[in-house]
Each structure stands twice: as C-alpha cells, then as structure tokens.
C-alpha atoms as a PDB file:
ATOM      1  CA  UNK A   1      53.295  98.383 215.469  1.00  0.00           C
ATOM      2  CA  UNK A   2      52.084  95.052 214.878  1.00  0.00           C
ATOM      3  CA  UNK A   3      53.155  93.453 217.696  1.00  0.00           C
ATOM      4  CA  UNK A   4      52.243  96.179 219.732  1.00  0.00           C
ATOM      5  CA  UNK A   5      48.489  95.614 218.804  1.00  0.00           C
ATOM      6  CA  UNK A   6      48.972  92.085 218.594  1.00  0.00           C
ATOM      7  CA  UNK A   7      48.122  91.925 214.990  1.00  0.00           C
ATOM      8  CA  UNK A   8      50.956  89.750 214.188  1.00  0.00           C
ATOM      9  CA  UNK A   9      50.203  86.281 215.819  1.00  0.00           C
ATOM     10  CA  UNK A  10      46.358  87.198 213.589  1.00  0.00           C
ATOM     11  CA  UNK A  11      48.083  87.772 210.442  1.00  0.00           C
ATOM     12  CA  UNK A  12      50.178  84.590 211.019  1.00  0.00           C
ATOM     13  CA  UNK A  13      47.340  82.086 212.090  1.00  0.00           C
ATOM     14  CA  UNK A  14      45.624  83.887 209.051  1.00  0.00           C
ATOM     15  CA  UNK A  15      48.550  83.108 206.978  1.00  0.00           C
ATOM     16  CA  UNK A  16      48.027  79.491 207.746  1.00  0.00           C
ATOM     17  CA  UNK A  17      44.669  79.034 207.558  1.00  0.00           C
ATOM     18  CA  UNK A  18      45.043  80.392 203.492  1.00  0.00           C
ATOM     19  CA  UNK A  19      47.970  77.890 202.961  1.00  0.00           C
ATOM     20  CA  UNK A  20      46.511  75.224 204.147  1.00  0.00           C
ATOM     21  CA  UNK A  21      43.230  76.237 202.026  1.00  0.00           C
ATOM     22  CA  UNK A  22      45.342  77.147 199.048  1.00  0.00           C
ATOM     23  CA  UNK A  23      47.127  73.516 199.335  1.00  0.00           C
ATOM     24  CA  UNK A  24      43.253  72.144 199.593  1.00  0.00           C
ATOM     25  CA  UNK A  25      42.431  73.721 196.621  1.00  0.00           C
ATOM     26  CA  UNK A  26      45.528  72.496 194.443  1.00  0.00           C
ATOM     27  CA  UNK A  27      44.778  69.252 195.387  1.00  0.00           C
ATOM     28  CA  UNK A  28      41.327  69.558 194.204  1.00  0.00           C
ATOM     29  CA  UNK A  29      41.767  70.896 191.004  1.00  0.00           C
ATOM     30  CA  UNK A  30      45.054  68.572 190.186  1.00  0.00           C
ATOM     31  CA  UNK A  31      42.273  65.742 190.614  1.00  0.00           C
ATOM     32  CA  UNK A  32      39.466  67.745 188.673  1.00  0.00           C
ATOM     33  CA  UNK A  33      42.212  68.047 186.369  1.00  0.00           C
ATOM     34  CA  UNK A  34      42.895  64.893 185.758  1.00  0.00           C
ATOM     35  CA  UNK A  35      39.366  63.130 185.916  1.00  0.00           C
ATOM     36  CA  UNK A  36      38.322  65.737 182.916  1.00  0.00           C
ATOM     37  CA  UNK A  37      41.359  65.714 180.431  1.00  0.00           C
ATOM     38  CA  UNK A  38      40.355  64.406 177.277  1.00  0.00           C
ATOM     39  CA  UNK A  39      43.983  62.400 175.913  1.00  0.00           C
ATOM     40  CA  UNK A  40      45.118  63.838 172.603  1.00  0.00           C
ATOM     41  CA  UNK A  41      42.359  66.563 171.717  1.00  0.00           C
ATOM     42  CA  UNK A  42      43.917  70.520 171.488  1.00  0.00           C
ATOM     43  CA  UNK A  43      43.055  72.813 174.575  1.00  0.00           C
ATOM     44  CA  UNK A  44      39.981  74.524 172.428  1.00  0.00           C
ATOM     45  CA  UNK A  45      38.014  70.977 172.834  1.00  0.00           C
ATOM     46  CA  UNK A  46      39.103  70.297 176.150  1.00  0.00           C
ATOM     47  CA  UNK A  47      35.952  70.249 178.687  1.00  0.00           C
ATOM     48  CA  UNK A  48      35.336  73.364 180.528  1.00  0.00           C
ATOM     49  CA  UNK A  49      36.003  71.888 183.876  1.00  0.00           C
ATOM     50  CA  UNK A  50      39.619  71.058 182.908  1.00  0.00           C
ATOM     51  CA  UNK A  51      40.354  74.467 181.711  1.00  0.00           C
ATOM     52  CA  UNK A  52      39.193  75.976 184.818  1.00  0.00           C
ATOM     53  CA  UNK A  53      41.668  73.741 186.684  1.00  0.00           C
ATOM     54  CA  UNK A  54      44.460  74.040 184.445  1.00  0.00           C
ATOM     55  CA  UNK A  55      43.625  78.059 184.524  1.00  0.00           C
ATOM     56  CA  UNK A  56      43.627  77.621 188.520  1.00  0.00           C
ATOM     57  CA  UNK A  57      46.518  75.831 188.596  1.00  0.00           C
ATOM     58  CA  UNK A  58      48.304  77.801 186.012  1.00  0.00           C
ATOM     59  CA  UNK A  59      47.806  80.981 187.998  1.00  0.00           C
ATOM     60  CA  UNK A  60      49.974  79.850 191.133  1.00  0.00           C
ATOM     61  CA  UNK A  61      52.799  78.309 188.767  1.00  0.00           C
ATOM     62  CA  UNK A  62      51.837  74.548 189.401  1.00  0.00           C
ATOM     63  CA  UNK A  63      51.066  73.744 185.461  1.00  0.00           C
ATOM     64  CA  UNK A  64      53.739  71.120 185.693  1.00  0.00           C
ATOM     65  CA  UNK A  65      51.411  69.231 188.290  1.00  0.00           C
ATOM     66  CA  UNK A  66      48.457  69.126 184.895  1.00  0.00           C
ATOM     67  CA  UNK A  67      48.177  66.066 182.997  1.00  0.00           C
ATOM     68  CA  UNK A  68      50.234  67.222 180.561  1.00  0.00           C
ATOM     69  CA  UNK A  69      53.150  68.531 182.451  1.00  0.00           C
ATOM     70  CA  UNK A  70      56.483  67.052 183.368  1.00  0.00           C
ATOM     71  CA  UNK A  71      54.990  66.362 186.659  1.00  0.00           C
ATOM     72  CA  UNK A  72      52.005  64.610 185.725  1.00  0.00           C
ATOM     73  CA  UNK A  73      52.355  61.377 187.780  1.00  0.00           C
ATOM     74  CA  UNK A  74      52.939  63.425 191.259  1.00  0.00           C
ATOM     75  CA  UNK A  75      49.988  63.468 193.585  1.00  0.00           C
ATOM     76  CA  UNK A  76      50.223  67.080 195.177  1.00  0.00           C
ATOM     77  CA  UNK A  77      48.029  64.896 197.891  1.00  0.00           C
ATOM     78  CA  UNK A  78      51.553  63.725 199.218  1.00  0.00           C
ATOM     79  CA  UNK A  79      52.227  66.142 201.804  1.00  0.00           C
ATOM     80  CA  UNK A  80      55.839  65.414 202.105  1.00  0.00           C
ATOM     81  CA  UNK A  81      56.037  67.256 198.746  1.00  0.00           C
ATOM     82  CA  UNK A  82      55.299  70.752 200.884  1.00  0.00           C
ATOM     83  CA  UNK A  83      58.856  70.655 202.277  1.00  0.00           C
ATOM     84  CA  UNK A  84      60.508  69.649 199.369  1.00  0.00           C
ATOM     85  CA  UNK A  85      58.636  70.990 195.960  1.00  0.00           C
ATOM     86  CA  UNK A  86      59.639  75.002 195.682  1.00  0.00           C
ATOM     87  CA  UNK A  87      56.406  75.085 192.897  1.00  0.00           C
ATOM     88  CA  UNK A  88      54.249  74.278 195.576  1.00  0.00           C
ATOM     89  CA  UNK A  89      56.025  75.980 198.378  1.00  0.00           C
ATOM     90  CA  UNK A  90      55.662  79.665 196.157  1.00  0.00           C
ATOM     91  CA  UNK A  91      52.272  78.283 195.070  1.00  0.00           C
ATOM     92  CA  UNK A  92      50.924  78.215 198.768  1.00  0.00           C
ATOM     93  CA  UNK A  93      52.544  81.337 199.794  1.00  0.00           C
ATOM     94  CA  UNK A  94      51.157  83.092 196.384  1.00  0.00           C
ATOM     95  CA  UNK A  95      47.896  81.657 197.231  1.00  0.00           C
ATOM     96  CA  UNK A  96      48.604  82.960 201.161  1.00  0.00           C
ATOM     97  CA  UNK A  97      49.274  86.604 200.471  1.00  0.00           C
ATOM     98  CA  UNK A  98      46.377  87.136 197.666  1.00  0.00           C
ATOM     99  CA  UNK A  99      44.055  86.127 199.992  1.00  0.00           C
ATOM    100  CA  UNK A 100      44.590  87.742 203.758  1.00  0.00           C
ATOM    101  CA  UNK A 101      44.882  91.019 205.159  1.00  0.00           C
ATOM    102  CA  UNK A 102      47.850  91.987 204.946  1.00  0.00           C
ATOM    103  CA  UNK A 103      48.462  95.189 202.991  1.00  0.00           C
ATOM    104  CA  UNK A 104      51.842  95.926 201.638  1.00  0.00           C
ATOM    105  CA  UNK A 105      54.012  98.563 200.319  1.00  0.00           C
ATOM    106  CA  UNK A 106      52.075  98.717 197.234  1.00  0.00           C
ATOM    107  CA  UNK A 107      48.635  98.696 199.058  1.00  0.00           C
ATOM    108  CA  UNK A 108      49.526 101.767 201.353  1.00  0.00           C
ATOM    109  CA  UNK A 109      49.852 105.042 199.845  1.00  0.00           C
ATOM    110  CA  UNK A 110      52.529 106.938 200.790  1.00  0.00           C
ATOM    111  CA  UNK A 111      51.305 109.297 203.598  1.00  0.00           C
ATOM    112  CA  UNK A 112      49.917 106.395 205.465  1.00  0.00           C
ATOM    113  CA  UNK A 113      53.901 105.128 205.592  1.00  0.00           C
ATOM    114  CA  UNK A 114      54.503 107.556 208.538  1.00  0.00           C
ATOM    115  CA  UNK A 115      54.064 106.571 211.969  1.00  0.00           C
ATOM    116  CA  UNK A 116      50.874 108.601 212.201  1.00  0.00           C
ATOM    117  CA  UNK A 117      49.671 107.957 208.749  1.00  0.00           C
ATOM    118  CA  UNK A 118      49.990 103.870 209.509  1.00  0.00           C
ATOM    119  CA  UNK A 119      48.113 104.594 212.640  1.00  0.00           C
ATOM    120  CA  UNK A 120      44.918 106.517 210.712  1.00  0.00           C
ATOM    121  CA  UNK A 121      45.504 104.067 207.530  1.00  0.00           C
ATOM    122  CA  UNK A 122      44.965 101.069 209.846  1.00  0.00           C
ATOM    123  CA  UNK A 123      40.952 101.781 210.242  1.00  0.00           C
ATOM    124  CA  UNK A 124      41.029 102.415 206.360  1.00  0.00           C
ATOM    125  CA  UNK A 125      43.258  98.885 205.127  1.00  0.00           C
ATOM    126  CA  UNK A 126      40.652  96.853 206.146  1.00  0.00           C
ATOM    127  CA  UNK A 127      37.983  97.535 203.522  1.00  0.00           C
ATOM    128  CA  UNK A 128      40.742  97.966 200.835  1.00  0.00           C
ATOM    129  CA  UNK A 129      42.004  94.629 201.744  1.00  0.00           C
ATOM    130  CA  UNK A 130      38.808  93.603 202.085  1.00  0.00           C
ATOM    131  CA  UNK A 131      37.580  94.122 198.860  1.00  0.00           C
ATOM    132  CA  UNK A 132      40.705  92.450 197.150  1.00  0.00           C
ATOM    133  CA  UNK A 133      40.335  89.182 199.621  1.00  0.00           C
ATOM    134  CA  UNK A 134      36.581  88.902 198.488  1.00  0.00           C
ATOM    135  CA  UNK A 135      37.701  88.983 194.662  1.00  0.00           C
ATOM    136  CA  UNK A 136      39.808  85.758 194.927  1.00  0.00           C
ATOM    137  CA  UNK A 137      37.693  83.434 197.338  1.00  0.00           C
ATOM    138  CA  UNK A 138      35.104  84.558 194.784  1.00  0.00           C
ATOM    139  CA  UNK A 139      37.354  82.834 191.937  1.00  0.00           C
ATOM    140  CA  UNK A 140      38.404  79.861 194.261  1.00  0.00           C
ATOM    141  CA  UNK A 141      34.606  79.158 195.184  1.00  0.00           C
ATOM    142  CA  UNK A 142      33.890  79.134 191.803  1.00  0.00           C
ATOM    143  CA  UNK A 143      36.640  77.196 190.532  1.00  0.00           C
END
C-alpha cells in the first residue's frame, strides 16, 4: 500500500531528515551539557540549562554521553561514532520514529487494519500523527 502510493521513499527521506536532526540535537545538548555542569554540586543545584540537557539526553538513552557518565570524554560530534555506538544508533532512530508520520500498530485502531479500513484511516493518520509530531519538536525547540 505504501509503495503503491509512493509513500514509502516520503517516509524514508522523512526518516532521515529526523535522524540527522535528532543527531543535531544530541550534539547540542552534550555541549550545553557540558558548558553548564557545575563539578561536585548534587543535581538539585545544578543550573537549569544542564538539567534540560541531561533530561534531553536522558530521554533517548545517551546519559552516558553527560559529564558525569562513563562516556564523558566522547564528543558525539565524531560522526564515525554513528556506525559504531548502538546508544546513539537507538538514540537517532528513537528520536526518528517520535517525530515523523509514520503511524504504527499501536496508532491504528483495529478496524482501520483491514485493507479498506487502512485505505479510509489514511485521510484520518495524518492529524493523529500530526498532533503527536507537533508535541516533540515543541520539546526539542525548547530544549
């Protein structure tokens, strides 16, 4: 069905444009991260623009990449990390599927699963997806 409507090769260049966002916005907030971190004080008295990374950054499993993690002294700037770091690899694609429009099994109720019902459902996914994709650039342009 996808194919047939050529939705797939949009989906897929969509796909790509949120990784390579996603991996933007790790970057950034490893380095906002790091410029903010007060050495030795508790989280409570930690400035607000470090918790917001570390929160960011927590969210798509990367808190080993903070300055207190094991990781601490890895640039996520080195690309060559993409390939080889599975954190960042599930990281991207967590980032990827929050944030495009691509509903899945648990977005689609189950009479739209039917050939007909995924035909109908199609003009209705949009908004749904729609909605959800707004609520997380929201949080990354705020972050």
């Amino acid at each position: 069905f996808f194919n047939a409507t050529m939705l797939t090769p949009w989906t897929d260049m969509n796909r790509q444009i949120a990784g390579a966002t996603g991996y933007e916005a790790f970057k950034t907030m490893q380095k906002k991260a790091n410029r903010y971190y007060k050495e030795g004080a508790p989280i409570g008295e930690q400035p607000v623009q470090y918790k917001t990374a570390a929160r960011f950054l927590n969210s798509y499993g990367l808190s080993e990449f903070l300055p207190t993690g094991a990781k601490k002294d890895i640039d996520l700037g080195d690309r060559k990390l993409m390939g080889q770091d599975e954190e960042i690899s599930k990281g991207i694609i967590r980032f990827a599927d929050e944030a495009i429009f691509q509903p899945n099994a648990n977005d689609i109720p189950l009479w739209a699963q039917t050939p007909w019902g995924s035909m109908i459902f199609q003009l209705k996914s949009f908004p749904l997806m729609m909605s959800r994709c707004e609520a997380v650039m929201t949080n990354v342009a705020q972050n």
